[in-house]
PDB file of N, CA and C in Angstrom:
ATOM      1  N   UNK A   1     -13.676 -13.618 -17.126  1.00  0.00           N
ATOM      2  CA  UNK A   1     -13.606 -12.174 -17.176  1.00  0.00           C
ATOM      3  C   UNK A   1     -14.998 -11.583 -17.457  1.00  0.00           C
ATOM      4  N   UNK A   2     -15.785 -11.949 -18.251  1.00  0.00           N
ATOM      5  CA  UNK A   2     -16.532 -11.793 -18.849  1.00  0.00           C
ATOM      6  C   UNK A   2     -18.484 -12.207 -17.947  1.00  0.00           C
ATOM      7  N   UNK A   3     -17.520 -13.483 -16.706  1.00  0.00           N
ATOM      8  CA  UNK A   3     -18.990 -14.569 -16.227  1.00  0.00           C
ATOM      9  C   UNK A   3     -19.347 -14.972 -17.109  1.00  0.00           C
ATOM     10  N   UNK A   4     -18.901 -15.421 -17.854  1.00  0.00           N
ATOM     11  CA  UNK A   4     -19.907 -16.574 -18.824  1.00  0.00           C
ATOM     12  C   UNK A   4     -19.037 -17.867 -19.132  1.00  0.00           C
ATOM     13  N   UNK A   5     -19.025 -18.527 -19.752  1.00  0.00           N
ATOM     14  CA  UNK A   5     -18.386 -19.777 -20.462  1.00  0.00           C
ATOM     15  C   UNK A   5     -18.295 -18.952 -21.540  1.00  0.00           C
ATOM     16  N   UNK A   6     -17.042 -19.323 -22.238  1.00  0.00           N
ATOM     17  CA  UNK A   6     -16.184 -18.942 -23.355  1.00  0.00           C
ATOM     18  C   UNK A   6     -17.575 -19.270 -25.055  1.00  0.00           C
ATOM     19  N   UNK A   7     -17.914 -20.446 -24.619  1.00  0.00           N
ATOM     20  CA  UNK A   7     -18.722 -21.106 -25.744  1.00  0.00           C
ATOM     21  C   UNK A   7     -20.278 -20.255 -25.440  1.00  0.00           C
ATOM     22  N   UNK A   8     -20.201 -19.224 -24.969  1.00  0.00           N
ATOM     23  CA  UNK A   8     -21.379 -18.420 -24.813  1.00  0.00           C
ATOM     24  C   UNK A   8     -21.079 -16.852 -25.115  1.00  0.00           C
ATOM     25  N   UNK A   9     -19.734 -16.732 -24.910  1.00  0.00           N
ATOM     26  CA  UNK A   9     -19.469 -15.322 -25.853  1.00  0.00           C
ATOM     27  C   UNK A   9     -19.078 -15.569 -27.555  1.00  0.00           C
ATOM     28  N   UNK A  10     -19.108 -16.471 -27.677  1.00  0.00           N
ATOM     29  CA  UNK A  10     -19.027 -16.477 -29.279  1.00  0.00           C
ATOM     30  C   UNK A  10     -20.529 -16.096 -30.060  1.00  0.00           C
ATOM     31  N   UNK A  11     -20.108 -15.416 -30.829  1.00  0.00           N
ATOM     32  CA  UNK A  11     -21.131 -14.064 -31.795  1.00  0.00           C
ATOM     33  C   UNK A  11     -21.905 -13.103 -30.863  1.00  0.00           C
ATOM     34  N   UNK A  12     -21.500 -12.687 -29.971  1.00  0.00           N
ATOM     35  CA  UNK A  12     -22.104 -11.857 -29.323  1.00  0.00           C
ATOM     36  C   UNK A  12     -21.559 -10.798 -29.280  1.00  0.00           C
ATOM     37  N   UNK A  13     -22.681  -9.990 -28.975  1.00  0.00           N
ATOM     38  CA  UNK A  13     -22.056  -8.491 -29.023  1.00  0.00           C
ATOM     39  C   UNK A  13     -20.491  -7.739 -27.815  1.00  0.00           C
ATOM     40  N   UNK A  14     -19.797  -7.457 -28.102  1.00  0.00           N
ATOM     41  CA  UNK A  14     -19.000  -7.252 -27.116  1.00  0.00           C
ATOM     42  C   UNK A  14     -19.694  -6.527 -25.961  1.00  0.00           C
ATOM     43  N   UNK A  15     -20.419  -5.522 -26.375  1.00  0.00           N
ATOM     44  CA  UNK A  15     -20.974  -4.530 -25.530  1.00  0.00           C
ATOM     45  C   UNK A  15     -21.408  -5.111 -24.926  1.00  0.00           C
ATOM     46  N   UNK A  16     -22.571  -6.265 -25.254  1.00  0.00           N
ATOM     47  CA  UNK A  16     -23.537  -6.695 -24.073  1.00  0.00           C
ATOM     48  C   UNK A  16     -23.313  -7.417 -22.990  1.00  0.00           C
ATOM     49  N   UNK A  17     -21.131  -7.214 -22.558  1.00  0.00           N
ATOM     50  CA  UNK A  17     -20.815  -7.676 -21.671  1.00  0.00           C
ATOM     51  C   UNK A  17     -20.420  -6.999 -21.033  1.00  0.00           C
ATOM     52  N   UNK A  18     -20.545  -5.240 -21.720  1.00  0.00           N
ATOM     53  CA  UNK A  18     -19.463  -4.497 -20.886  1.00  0.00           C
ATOM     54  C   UNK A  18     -20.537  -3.423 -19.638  1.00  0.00           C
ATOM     55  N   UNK A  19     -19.917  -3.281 -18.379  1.00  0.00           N
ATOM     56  CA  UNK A  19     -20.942  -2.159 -17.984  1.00  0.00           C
ATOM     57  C   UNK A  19     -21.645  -1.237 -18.395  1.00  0.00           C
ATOM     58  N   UNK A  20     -22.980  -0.698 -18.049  1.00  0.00           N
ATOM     59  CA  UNK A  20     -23.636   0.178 -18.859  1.00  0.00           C
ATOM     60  C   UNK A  20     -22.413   1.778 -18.716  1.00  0.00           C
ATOM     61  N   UNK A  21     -21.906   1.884 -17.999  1.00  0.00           N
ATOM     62  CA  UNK A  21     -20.831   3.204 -18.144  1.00  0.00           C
ATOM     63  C   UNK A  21     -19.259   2.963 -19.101  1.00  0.00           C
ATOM     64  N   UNK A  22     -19.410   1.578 -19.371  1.00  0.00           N
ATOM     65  CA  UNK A  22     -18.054   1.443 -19.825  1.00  0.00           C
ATOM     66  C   UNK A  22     -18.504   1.418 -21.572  1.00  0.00           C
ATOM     67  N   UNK A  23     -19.658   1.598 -21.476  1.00  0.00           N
ATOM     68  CA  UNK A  23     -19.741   1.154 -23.267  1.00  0.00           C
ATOM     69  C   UNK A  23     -19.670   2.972 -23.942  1.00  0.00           C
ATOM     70  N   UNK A  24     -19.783   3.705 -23.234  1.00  0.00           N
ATOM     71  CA  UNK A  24     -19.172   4.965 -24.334  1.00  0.00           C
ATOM     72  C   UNK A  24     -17.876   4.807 -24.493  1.00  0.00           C
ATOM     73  N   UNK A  25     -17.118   4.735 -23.196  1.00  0.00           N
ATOM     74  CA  UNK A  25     -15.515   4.283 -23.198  1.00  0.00           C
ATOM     75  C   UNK A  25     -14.920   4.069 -24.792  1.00  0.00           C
ATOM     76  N   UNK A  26     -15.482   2.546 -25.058  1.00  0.00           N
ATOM     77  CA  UNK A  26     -15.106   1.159 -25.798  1.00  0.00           C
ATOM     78  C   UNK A  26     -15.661   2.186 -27.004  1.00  0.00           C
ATOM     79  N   UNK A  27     -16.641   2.743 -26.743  1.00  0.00           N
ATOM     80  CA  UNK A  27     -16.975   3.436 -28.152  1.00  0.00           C
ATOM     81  C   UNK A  27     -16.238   4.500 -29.280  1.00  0.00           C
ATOM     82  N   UNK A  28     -15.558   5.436 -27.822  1.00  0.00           N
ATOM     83  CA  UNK A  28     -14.949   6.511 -28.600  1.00  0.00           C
ATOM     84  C   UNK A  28     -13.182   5.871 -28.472  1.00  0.00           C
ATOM     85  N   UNK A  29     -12.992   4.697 -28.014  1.00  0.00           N
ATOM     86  CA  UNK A  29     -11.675   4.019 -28.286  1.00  0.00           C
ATOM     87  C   UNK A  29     -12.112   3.290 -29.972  1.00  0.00           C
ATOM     88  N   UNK A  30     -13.118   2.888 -30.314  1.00  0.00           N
ATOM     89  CA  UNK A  30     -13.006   2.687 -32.187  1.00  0.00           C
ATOM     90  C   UNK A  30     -13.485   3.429 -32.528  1.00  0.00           C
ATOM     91  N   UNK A  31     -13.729   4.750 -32.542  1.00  0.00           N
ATOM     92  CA  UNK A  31     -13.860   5.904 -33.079  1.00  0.00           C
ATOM     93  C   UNK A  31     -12.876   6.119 -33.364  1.00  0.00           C
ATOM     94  N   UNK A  32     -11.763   6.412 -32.443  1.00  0.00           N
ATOM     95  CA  UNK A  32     -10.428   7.380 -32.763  1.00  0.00           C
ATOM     96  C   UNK A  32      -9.753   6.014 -33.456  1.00  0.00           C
ATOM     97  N   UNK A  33      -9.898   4.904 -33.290  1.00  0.00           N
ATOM     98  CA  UNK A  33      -9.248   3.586 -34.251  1.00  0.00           C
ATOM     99  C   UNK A  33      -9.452   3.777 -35.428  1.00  0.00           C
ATOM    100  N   UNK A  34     -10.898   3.693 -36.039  1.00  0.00           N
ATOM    101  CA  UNK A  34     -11.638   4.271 -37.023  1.00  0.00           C
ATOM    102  C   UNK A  34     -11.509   5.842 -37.962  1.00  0.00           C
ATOM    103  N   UNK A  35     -10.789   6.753 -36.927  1.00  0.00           N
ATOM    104  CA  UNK A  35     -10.349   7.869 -37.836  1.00  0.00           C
ATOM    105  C   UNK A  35      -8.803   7.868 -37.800  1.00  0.00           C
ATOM    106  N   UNK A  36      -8.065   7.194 -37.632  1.00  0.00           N
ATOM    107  CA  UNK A  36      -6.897   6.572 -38.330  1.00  0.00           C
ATOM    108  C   UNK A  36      -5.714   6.713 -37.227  1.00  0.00           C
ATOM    109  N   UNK A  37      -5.891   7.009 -35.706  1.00  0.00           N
ATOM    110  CA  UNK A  37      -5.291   6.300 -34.530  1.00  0.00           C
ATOM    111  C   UNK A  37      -4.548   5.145 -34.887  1.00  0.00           C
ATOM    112  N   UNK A  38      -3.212   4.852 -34.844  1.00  0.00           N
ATOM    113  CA  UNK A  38      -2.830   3.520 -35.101  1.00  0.00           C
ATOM    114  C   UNK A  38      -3.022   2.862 -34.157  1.00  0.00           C
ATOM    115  N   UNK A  39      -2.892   2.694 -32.967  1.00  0.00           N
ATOM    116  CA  UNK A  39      -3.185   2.192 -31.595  1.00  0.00           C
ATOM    117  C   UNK A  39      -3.990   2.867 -30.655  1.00  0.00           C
ATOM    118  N   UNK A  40      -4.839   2.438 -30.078  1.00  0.00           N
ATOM    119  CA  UNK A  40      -5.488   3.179 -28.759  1.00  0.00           C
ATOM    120  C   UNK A  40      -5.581   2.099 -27.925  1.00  0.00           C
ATOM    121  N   UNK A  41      -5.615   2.734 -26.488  1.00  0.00           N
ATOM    122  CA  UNK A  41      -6.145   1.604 -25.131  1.00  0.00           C
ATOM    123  C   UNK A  41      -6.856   2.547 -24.392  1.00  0.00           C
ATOM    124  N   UNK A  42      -7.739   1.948 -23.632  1.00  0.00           N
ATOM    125  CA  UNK A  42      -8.785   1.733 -22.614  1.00  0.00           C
ATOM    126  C   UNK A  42      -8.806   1.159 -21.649  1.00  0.00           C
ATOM    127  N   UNK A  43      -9.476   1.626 -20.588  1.00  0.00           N
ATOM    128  CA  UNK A  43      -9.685   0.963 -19.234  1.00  0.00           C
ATOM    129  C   UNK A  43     -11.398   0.592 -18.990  1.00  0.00           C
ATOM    130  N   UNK A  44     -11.692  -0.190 -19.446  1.00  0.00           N
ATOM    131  CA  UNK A  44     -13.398  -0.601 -18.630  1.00  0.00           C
ATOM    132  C   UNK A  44     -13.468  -1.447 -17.795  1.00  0.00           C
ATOM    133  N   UNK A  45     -14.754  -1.732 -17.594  1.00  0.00           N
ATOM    134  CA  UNK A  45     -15.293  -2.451 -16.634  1.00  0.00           C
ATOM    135  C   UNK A  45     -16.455  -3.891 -17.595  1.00  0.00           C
ATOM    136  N   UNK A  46     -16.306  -4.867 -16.737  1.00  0.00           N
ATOM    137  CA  UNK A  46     -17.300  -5.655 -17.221  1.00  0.00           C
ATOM    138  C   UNK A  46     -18.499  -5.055 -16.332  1.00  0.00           C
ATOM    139  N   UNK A  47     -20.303  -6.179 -17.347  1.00  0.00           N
ATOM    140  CA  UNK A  47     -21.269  -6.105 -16.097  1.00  0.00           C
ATOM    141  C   UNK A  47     -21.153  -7.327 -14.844  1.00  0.00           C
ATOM    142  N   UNK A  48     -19.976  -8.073 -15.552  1.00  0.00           N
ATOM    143  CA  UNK A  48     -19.677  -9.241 -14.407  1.00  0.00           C
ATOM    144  C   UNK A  48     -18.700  -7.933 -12.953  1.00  0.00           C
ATOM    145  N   UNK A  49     -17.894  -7.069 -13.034  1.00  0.00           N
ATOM    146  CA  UNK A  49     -17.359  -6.232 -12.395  1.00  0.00           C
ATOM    147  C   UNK A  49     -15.906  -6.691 -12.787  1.00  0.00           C
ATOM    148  N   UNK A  50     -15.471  -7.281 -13.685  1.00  0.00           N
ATOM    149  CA  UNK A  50     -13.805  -6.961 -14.042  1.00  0.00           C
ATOM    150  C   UNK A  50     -13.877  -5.896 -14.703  1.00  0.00           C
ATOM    151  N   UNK A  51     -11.992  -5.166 -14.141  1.00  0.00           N
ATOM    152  CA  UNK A  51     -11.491  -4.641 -14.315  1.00  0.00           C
ATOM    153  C   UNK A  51     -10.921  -5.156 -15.831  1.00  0.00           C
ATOM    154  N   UNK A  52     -11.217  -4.403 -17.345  1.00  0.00           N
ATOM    155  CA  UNK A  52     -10.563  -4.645 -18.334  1.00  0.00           C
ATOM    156  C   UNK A  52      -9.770  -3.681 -18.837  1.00  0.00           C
ATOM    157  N   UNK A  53      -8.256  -4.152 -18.897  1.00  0.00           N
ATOM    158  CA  UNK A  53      -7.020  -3.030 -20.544  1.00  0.00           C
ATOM    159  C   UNK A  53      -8.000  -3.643 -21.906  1.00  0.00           C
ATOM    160  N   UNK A  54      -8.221  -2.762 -22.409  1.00  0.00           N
ATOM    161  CA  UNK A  54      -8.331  -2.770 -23.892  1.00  0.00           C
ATOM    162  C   UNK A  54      -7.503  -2.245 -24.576  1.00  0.00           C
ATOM    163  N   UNK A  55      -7.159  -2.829 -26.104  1.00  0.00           N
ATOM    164  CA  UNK A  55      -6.078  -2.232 -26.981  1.00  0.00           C
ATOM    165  C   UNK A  55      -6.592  -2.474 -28.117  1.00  0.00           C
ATOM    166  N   UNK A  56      -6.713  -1.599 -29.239  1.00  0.00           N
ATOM    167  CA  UNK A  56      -7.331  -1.997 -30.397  1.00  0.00           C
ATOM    168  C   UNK A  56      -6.334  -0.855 -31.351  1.00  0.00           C
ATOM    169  N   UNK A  57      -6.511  -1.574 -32.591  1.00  0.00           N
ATOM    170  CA  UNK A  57      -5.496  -1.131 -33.856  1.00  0.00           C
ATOM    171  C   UNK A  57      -6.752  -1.925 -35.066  1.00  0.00           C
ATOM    172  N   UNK A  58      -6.176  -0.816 -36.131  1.00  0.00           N
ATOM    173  CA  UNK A  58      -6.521  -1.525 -37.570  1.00  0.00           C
ATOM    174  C   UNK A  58      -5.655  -2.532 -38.078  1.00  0.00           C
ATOM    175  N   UNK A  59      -6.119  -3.055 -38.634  1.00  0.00           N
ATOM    176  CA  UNK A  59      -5.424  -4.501 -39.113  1.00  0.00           C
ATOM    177  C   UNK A  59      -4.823  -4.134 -40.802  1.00  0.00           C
ATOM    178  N   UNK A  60      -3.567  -3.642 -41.143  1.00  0.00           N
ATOM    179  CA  UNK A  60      -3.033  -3.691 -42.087  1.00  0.00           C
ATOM    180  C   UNK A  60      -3.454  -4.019 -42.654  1.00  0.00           C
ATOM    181  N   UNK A  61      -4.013  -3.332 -44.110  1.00  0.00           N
ATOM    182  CA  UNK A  61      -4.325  -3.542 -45.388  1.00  0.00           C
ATOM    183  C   UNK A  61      -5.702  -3.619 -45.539  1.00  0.00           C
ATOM    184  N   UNK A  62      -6.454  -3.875 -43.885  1.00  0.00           N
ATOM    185  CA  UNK A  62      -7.535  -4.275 -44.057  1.00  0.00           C
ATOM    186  C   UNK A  62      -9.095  -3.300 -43.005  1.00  0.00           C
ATOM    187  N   UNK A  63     -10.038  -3.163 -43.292  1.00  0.00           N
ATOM    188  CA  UNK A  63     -10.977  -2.392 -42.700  1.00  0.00           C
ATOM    189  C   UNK A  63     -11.520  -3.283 -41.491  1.00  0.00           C
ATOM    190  N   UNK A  64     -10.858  -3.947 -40.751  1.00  0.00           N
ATOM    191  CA  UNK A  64     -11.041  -4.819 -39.693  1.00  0.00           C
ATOM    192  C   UNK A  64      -9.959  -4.278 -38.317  1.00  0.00           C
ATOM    193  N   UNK A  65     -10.872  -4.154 -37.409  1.00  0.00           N
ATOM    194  CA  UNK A  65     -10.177  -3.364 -35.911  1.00  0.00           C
ATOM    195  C   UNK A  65     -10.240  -4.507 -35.294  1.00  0.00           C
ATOM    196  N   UNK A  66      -8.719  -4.835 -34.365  1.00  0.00           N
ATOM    197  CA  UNK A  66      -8.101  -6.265 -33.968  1.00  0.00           C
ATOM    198  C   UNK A  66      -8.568  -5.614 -32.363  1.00  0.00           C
ATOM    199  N   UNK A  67      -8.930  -5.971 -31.361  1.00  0.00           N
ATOM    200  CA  UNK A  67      -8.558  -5.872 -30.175  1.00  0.00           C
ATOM    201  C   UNK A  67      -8.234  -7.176 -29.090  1.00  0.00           C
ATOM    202  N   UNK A  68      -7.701  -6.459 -28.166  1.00  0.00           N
ATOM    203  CA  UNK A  68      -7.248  -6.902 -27.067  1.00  0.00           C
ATOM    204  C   UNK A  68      -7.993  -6.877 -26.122  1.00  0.00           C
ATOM    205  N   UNK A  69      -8.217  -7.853 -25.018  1.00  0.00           N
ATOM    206  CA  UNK A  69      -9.042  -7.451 -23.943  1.00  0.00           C
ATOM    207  C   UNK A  69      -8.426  -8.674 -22.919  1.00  0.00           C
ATOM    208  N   UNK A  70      -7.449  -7.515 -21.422  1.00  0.00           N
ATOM    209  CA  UNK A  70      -6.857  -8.339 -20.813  1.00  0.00           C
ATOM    210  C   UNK A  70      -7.014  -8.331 -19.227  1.00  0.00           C
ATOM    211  N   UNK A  71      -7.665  -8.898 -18.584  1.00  0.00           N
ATOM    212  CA  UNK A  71      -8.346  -9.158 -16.879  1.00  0.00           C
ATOM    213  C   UNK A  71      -6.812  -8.252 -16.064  1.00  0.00           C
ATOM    214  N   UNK A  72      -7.567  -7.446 -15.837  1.00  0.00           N
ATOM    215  CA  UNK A  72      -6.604  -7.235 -14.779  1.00  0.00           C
ATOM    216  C   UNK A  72      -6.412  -7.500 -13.795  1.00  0.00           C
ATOM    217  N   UNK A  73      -7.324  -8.332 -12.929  1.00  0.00           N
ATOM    218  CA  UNK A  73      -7.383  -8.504 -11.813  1.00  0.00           C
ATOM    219  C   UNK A  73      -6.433  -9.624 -11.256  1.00  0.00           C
ATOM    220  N   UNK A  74      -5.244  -9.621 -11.571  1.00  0.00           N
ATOM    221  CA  UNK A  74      -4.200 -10.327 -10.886  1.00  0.00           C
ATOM    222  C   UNK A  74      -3.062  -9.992 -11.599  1.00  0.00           C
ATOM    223  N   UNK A  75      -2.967  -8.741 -12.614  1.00  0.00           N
ATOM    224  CA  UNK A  75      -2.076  -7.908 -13.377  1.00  0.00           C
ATOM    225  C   UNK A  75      -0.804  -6.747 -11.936  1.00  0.00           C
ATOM    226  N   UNK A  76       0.074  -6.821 -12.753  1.00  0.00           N
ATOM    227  CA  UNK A  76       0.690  -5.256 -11.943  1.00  0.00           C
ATOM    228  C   UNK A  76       1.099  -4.978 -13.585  1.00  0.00           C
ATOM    229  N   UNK A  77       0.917  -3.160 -13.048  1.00  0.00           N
ATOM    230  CA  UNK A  77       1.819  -2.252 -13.728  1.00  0.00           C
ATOM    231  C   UNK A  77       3.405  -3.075 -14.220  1.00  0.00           C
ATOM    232  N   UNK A  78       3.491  -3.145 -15.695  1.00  0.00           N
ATOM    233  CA  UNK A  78       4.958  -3.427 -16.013  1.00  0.00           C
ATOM    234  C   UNK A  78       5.763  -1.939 -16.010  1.00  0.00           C
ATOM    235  N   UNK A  79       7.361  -2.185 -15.569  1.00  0.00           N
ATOM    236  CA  UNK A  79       7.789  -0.701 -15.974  1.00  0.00           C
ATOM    237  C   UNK A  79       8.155  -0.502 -17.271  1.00  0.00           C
ATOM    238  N   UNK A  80       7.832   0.555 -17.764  1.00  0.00           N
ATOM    239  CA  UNK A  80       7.765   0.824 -19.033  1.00  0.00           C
ATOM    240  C   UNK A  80       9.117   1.078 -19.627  1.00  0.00           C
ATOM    241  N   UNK A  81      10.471   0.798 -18.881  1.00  0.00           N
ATOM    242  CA  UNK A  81      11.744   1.179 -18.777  1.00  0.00           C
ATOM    243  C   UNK A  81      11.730  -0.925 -19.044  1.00  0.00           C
ATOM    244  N   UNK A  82      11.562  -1.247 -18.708  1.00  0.00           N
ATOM    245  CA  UNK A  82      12.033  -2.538 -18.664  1.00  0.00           C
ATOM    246  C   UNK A  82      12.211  -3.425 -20.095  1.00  0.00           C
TER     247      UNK A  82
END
């Protein structure tokens, strides 16, 4: 998702994988996490060119924001009725 090997995104910055237009995105999605949003999602882009859902929440009890980050590129729309 990302173009890299897995053992090359460890401690790295998230941003410095995401497109240069997708990083305000990702920004004001932990902003509104950060001013007490229980859930938010996002749509970016990598600089590899995936399509990413983001989902991020605070982590109960604790000052740590959990996210999600899921390739869409072989995803469909679930119905939300289902």
């Amino acid at each position: 998702m990302c173009g890299k090997d897995r053992a090359e995104l460890i401690g790295q910055d998230i941003d410095a994988f995401l497109a240069t237009e997708s990083r305000p995105v990702l920004e004001k999605l932990l902003a509104q996490v950060r001013a007490g949003v229980l859930d938010e999602a996002c749509e970016v882009s990598t600089s590899a060119g995936a399509a990413v859902h983001v989902k991020a929440g605070m982590v109960p009890g604790e000052s740590s924001i959990l996210m999600v980050f899921v390739d869409l590129a072989n995803s469909t729309k679930a119905d939300p009725r289902a």
